[in-house]
N, C-alpha and C. Protein backbone atom coordinates (compact mmCIF):
# COMPACT_ATOMS: atom_id res chain seq x y z
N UNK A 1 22.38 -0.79 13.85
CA UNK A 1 21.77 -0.26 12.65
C UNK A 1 20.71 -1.21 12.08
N UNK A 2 21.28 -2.70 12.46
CA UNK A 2 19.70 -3.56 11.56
C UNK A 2 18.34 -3.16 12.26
N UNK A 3 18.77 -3.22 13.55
CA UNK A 3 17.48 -3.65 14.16
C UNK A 3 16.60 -1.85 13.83
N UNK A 4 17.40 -0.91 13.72
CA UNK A 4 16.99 0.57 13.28
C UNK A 4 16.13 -0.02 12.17
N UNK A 5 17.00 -0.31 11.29
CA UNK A 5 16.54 -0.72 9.59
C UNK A 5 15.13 -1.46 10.23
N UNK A 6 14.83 -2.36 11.22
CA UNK A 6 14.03 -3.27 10.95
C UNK A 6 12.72 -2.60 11.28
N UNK A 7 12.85 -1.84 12.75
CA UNK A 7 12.18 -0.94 13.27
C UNK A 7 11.40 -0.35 11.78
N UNK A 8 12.31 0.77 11.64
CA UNK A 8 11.73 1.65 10.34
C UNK A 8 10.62 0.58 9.36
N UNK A 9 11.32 -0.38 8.51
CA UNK A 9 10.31 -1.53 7.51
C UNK A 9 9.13 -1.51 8.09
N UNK A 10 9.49 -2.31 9.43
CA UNK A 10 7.83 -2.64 10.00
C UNK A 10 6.83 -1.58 10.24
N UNK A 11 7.15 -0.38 11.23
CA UNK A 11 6.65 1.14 10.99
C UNK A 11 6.02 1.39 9.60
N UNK A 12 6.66 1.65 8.80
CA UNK A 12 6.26 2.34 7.61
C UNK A 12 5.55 1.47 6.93
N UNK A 13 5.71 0.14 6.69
CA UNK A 13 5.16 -1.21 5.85
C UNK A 13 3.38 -0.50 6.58
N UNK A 14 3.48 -0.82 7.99
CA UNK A 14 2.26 -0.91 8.88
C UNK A 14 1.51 0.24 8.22
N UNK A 15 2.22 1.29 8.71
CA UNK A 15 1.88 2.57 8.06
C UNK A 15 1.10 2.68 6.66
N UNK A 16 1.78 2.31 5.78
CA UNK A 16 1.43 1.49 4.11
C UNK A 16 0.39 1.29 3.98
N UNK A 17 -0.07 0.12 5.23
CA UNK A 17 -1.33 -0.12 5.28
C UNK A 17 -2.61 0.17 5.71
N UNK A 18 -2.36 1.33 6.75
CA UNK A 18 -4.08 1.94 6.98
C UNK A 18 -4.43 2.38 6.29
N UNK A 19 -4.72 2.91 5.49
CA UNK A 19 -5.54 2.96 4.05
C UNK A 19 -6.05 2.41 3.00
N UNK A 20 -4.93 1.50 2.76
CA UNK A 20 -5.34 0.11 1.82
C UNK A 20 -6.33 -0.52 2.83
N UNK A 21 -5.69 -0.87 3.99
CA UNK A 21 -7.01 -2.00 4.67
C UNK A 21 -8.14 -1.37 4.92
N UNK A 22 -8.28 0.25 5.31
CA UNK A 22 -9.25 1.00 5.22
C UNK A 22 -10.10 0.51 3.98
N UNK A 23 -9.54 1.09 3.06
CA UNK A 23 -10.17 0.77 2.05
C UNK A 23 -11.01 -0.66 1.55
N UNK A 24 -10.14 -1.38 2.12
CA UNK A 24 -10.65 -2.95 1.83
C UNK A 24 -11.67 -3.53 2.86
N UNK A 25 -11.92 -2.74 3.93
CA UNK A 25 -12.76 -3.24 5.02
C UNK A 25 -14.08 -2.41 4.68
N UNK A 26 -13.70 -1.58 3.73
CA UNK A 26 -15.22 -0.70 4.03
C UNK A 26 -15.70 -1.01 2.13
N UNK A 27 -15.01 -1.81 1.44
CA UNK A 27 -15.24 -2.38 0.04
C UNK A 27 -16.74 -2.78 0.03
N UNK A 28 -16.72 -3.72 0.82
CA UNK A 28 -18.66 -4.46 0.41
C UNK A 28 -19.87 -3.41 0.75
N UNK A 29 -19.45 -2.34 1.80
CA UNK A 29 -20.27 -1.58 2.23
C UNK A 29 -20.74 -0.44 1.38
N UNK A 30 -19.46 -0.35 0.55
CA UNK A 30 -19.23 0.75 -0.51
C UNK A 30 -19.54 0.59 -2.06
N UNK A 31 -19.70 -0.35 -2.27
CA UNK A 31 -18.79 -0.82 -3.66
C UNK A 31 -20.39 -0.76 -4.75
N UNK A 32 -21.50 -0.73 -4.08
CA UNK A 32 -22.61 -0.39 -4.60
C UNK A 32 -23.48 0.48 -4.17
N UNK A 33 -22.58 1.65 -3.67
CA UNK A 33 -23.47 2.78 -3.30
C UNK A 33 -24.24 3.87 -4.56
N UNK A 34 -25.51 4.30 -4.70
CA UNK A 34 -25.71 4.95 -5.64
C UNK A 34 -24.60 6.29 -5.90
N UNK A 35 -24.57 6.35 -7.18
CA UNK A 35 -23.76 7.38 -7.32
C UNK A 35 -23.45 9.02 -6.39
N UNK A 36 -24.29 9.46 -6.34
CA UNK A 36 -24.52 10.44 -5.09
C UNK A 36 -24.02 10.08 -3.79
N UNK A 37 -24.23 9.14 -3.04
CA UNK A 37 -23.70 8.96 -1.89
C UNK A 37 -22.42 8.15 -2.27
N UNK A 38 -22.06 7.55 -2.85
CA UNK A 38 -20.41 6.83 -3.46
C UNK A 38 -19.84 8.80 -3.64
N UNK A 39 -20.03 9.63 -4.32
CA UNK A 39 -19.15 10.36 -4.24
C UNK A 39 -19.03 11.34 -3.14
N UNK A 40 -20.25 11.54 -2.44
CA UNK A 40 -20.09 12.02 -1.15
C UNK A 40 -19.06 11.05 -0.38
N UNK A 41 -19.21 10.00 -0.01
CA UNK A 41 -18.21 9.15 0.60
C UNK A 41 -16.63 8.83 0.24
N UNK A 42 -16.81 9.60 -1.04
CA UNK A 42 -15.39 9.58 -1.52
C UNK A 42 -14.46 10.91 -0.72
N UNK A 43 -15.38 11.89 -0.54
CA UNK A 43 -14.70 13.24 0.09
C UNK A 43 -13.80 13.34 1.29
N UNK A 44 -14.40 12.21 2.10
CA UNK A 44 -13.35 11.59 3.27
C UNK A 44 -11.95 11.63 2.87
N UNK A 45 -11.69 11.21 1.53
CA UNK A 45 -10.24 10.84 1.28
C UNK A 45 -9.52 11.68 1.27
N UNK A 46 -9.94 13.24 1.43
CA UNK A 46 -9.22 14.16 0.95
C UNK A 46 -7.76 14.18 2.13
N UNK A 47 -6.79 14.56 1.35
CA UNK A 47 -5.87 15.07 2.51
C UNK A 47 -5.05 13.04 3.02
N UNK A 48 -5.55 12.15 2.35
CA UNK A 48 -4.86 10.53 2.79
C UNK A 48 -3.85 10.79 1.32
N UNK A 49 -3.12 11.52 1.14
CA UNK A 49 -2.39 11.76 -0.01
C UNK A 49 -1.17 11.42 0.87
N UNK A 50 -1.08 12.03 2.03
CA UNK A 50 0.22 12.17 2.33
C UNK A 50 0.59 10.70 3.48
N UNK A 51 -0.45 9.39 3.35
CA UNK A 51 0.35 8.34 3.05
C UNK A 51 1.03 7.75 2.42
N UNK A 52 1.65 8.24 1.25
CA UNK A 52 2.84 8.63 0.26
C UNK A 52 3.43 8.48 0.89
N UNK A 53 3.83 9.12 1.68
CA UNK A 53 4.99 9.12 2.23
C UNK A 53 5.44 7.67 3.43
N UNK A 54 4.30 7.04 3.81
CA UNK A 54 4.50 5.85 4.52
C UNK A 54 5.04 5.04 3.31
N UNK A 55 4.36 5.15 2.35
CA UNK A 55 5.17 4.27 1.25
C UNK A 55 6.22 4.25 0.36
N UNK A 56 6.44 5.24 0.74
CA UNK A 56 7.73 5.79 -0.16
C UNK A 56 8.66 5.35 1.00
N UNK A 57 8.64 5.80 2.11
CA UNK A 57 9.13 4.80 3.41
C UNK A 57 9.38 3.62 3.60
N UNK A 58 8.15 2.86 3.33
CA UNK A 58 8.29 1.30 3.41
C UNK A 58 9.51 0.81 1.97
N UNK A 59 9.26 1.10 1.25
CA UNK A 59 9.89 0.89 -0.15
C UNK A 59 11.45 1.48 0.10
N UNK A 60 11.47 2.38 0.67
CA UNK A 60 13.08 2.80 0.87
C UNK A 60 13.89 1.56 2.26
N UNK A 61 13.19 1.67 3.17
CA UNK A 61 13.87 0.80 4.40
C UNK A 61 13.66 -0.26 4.30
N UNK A 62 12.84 -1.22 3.46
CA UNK A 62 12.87 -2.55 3.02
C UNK A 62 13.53 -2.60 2.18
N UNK A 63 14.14 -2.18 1.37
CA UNK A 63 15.41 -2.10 -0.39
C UNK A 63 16.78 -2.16 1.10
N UNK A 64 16.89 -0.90 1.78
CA UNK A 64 17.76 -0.56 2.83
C UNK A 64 18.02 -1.97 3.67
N UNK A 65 17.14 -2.48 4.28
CA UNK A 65 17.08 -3.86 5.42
C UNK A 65 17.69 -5.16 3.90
N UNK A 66 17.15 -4.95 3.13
CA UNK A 66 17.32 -6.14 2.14
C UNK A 66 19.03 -5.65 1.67
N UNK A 67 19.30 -4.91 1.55
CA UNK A 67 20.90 -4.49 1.03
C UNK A 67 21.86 -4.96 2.20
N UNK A 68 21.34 -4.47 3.54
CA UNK A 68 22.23 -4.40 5.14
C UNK A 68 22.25 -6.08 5.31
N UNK A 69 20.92 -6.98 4.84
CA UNK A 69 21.27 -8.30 5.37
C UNK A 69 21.70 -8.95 4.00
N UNK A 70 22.24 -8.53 3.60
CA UNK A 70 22.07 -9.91 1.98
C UNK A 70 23.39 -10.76 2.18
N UNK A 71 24.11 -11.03 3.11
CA UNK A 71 24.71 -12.02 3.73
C UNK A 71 23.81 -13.35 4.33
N UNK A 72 22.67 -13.03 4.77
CA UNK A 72 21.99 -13.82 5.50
C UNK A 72 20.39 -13.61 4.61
N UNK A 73 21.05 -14.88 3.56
CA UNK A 73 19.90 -14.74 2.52
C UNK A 73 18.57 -15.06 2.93
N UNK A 74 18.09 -16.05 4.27
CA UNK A 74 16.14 -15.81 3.85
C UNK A 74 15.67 -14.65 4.49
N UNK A 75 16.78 -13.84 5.76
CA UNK A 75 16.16 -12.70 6.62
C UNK A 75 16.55 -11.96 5.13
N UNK A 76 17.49 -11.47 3.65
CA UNK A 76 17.37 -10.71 3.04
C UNK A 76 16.09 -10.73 2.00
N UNK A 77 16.03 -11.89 1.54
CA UNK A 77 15.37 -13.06 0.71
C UNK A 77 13.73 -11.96 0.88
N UNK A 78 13.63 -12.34 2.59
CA UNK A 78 12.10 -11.60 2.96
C UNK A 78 11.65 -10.09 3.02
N UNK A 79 13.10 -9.44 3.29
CA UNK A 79 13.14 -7.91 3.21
C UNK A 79 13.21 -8.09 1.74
N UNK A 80 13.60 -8.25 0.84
CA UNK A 80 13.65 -7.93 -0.78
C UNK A 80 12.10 -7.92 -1.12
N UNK A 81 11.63 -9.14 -0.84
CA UNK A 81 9.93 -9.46 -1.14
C UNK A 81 9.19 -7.82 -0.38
N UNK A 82 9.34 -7.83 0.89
CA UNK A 82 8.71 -6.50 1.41
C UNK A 82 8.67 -5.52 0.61
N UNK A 83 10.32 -5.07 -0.07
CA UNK A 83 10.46 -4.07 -0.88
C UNK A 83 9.46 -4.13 -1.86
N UNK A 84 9.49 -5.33 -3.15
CA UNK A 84 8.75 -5.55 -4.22
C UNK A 84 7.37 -5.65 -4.07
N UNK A 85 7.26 -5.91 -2.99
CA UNK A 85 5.36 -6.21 -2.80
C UNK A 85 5.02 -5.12 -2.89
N UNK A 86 5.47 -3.73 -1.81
CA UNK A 86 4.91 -2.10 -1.66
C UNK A 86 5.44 -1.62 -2.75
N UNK A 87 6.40 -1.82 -3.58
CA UNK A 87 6.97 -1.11 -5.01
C UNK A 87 5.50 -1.58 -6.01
N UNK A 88 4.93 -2.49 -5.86
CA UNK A 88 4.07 -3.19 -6.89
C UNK A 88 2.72 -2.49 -7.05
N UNK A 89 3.00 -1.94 -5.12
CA UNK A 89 1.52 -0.99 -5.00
C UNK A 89 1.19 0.33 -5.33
N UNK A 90 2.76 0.49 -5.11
CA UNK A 90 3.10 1.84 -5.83
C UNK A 90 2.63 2.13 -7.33
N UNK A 91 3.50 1.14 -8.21
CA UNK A 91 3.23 0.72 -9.87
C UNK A 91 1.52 0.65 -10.09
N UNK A 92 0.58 -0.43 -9.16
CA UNK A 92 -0.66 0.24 -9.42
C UNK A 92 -1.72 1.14 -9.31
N UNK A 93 -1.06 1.59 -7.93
CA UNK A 93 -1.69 3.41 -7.93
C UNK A 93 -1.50 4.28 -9.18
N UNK A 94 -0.30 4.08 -9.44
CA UNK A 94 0.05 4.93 -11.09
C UNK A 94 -0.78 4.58 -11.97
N UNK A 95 -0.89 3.52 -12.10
CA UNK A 95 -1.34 2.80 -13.27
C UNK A 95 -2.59 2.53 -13.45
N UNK A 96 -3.49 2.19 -12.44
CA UNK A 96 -4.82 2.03 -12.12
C UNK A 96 -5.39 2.96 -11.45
N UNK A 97 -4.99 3.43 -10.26
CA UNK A 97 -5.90 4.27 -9.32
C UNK A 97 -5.58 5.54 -9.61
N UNK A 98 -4.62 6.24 -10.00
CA UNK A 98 -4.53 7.63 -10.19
C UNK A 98 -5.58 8.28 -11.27
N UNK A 99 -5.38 7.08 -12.61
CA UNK A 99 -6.36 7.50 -13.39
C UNK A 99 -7.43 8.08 -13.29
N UNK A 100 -8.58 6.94 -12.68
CA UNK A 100 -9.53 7.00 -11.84
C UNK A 100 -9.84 8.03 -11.29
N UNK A 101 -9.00 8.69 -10.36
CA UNK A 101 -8.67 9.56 -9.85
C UNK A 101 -9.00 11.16 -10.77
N UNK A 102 -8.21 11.09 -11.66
CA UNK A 102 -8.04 12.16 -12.65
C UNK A 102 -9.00 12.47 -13.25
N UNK A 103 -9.76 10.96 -13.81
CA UNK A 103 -11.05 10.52 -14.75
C UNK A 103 -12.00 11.34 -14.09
N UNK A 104 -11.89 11.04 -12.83
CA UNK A 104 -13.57 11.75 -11.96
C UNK A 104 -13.20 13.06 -11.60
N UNK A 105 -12.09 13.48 -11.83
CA UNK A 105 -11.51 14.96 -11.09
C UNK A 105 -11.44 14.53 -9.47
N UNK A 106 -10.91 13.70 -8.94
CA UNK A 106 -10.74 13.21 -7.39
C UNK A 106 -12.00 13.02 -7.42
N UNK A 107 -13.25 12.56 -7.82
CA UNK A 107 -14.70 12.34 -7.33
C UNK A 107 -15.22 13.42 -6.77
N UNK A 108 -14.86 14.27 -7.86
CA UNK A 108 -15.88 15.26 -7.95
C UNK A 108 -16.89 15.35 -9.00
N UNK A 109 -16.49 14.61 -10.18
CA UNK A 109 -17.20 14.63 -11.37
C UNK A 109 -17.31 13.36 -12.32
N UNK A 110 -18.84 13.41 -12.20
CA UNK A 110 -19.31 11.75 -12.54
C UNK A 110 -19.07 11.48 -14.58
N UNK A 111 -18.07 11.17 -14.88
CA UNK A 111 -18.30 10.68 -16.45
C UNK A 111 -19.21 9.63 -16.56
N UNK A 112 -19.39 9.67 -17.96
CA UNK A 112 -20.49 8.38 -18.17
C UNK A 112 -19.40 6.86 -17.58
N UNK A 113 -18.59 6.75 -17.53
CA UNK A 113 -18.20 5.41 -17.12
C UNK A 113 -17.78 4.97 -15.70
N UNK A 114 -18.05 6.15 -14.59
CA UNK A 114 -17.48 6.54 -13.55
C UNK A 114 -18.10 5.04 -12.65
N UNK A 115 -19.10 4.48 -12.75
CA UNK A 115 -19.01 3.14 -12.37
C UNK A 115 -17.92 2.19 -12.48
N UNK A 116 -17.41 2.07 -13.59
CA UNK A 116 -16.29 1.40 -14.13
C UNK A 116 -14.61 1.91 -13.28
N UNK A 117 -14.77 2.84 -13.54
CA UNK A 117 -13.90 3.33 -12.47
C UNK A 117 -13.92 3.34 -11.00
N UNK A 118 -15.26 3.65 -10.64
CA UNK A 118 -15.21 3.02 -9.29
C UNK A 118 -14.56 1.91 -9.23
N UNK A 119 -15.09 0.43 -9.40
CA UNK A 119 -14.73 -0.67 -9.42
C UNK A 119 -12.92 -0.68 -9.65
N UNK A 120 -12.23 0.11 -10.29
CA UNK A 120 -11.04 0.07 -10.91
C UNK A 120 -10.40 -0.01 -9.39
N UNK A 121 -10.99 1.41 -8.71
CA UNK A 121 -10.49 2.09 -7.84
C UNK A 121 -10.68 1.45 -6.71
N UNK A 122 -12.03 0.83 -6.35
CA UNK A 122 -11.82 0.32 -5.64
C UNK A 122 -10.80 -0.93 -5.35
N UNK A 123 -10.95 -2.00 -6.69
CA UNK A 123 -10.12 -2.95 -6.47
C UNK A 123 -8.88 -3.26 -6.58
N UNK A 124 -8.46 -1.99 -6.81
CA UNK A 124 -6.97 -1.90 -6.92
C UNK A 124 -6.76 -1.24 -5.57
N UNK A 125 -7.79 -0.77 -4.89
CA UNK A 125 -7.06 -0.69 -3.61
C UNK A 125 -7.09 -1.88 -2.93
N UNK A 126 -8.13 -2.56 -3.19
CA UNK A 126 -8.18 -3.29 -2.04
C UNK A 126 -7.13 -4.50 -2.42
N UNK A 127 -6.59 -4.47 -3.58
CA UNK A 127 -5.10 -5.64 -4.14
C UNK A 127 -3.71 -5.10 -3.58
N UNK A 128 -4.00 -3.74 -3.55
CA UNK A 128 -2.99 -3.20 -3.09
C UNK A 128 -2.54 -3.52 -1.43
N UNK A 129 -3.83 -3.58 -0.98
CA UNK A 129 -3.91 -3.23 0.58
C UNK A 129 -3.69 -5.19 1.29
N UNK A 130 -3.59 -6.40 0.56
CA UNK A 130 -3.57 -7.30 0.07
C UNK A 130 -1.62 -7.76 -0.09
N UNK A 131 -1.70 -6.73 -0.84
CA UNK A 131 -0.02 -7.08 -0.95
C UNK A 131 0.56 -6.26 -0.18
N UNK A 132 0.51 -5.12 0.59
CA UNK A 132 0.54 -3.91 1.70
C UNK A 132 0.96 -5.10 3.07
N UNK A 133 -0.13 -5.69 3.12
CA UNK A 133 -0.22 -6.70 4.32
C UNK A 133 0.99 -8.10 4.13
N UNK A 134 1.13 -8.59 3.09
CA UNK A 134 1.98 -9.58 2.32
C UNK A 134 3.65 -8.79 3.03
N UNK A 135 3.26 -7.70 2.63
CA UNK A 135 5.15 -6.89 2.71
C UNK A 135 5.08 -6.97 4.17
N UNK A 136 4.09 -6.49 5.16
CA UNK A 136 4.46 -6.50 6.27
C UNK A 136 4.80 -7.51 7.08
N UNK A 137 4.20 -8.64 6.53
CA UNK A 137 4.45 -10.41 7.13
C UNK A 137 5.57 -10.72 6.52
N UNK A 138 6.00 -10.04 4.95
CA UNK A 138 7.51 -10.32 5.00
C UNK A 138 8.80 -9.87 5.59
N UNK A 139 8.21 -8.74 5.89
CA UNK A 139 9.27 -7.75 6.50
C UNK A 139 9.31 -8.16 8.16
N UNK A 140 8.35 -8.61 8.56
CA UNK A 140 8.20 -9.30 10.11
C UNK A 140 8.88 -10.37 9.99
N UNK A 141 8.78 -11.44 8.87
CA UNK A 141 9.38 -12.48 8.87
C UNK A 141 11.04 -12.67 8.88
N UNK A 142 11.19 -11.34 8.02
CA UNK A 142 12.89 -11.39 7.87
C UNK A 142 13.65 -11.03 9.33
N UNK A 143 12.64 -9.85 10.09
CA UNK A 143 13.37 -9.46 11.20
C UNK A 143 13.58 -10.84 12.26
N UNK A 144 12.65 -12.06 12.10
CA UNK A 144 12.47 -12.72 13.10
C UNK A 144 13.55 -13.56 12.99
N UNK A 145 14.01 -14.00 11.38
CA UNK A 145 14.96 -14.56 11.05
C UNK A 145 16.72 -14.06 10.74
N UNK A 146 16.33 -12.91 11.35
CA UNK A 146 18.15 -12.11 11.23
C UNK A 146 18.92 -12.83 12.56
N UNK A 147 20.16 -13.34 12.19
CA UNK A 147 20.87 -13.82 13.55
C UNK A 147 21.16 -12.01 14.09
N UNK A 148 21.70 -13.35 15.44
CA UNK A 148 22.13 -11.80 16.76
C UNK A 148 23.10 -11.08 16.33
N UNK A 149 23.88 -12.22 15.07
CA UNK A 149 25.27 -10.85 14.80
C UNK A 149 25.11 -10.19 14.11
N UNK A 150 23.99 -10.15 13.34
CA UNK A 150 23.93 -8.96 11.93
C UNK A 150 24.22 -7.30 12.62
């Protein structure tokens, strides 16, 4: 069952992250596009909703891997961190990027501050995608450190 548990973390953590790093690799290219082509380029995103579910994933089987080892505190120690890092990214999608989101109607519709929001949006993905990567080096780290008997 651990090595299931561990399987799943790393999967879904990974998972977690093509979009955040998406996002963060294509940041400098993006991040001063005139308004017109920034929201054309936003339309791509449609339908990356249902990496939700990689993260709602990662966040469940890293809490899961961190509960199964907490006998063997730094392999749990690192699955706990995995959990909290993608829970954190979760907390600022809510909090930062959904807004954003809402503010522009998904980038369809430019308010007067929709610059400002860009920037929101962008850099909360790309913090997200930042600590996305953090969970997966922790969640790699714990599996490397579980003894053979767990």
């Amino acid at each position: 069952m651990v090595r299931t548990l561990q399987f799943l973390a790393i999967i879904f953590t990974a998972l977690a992250l093509v979009p955040g790093g998406a996002h963060l690799a294509e940041l400098a290219n993006k991040i001063n596009l005139p308004q017109a082509d920034y929201f054309t380029v936003q339309g791509i995103y449609r339908g990356w909703a249902l990496f939700g579910i990689a993260v709602i994933g990662a966040i469940v089987f890293n809490l899961l891997l961190a509960i199964v080892l907490r006998r063997q505190r730094p392999a749990s120690w690192f699955a706990l961190a995995g959990f909290v890092l993608v829970a954190i990214t979760l907390a600022i999608f809510f909090i930062w990027t959904q807004p954003a989101n809402l503010a522009t109607d998904f980038w369809t519709s430019a308010p007067a501050n929709w610059e400002t929001l860009r920037r929101q949006w962008e850099y909360t993905h790309a913090t997200s995608a930042i600590l996305t990567f953090l969970a997966l080096c922790s969640v790699v780290f714990s599996s490397l450190l579980t003894s053979r008997r767990a």
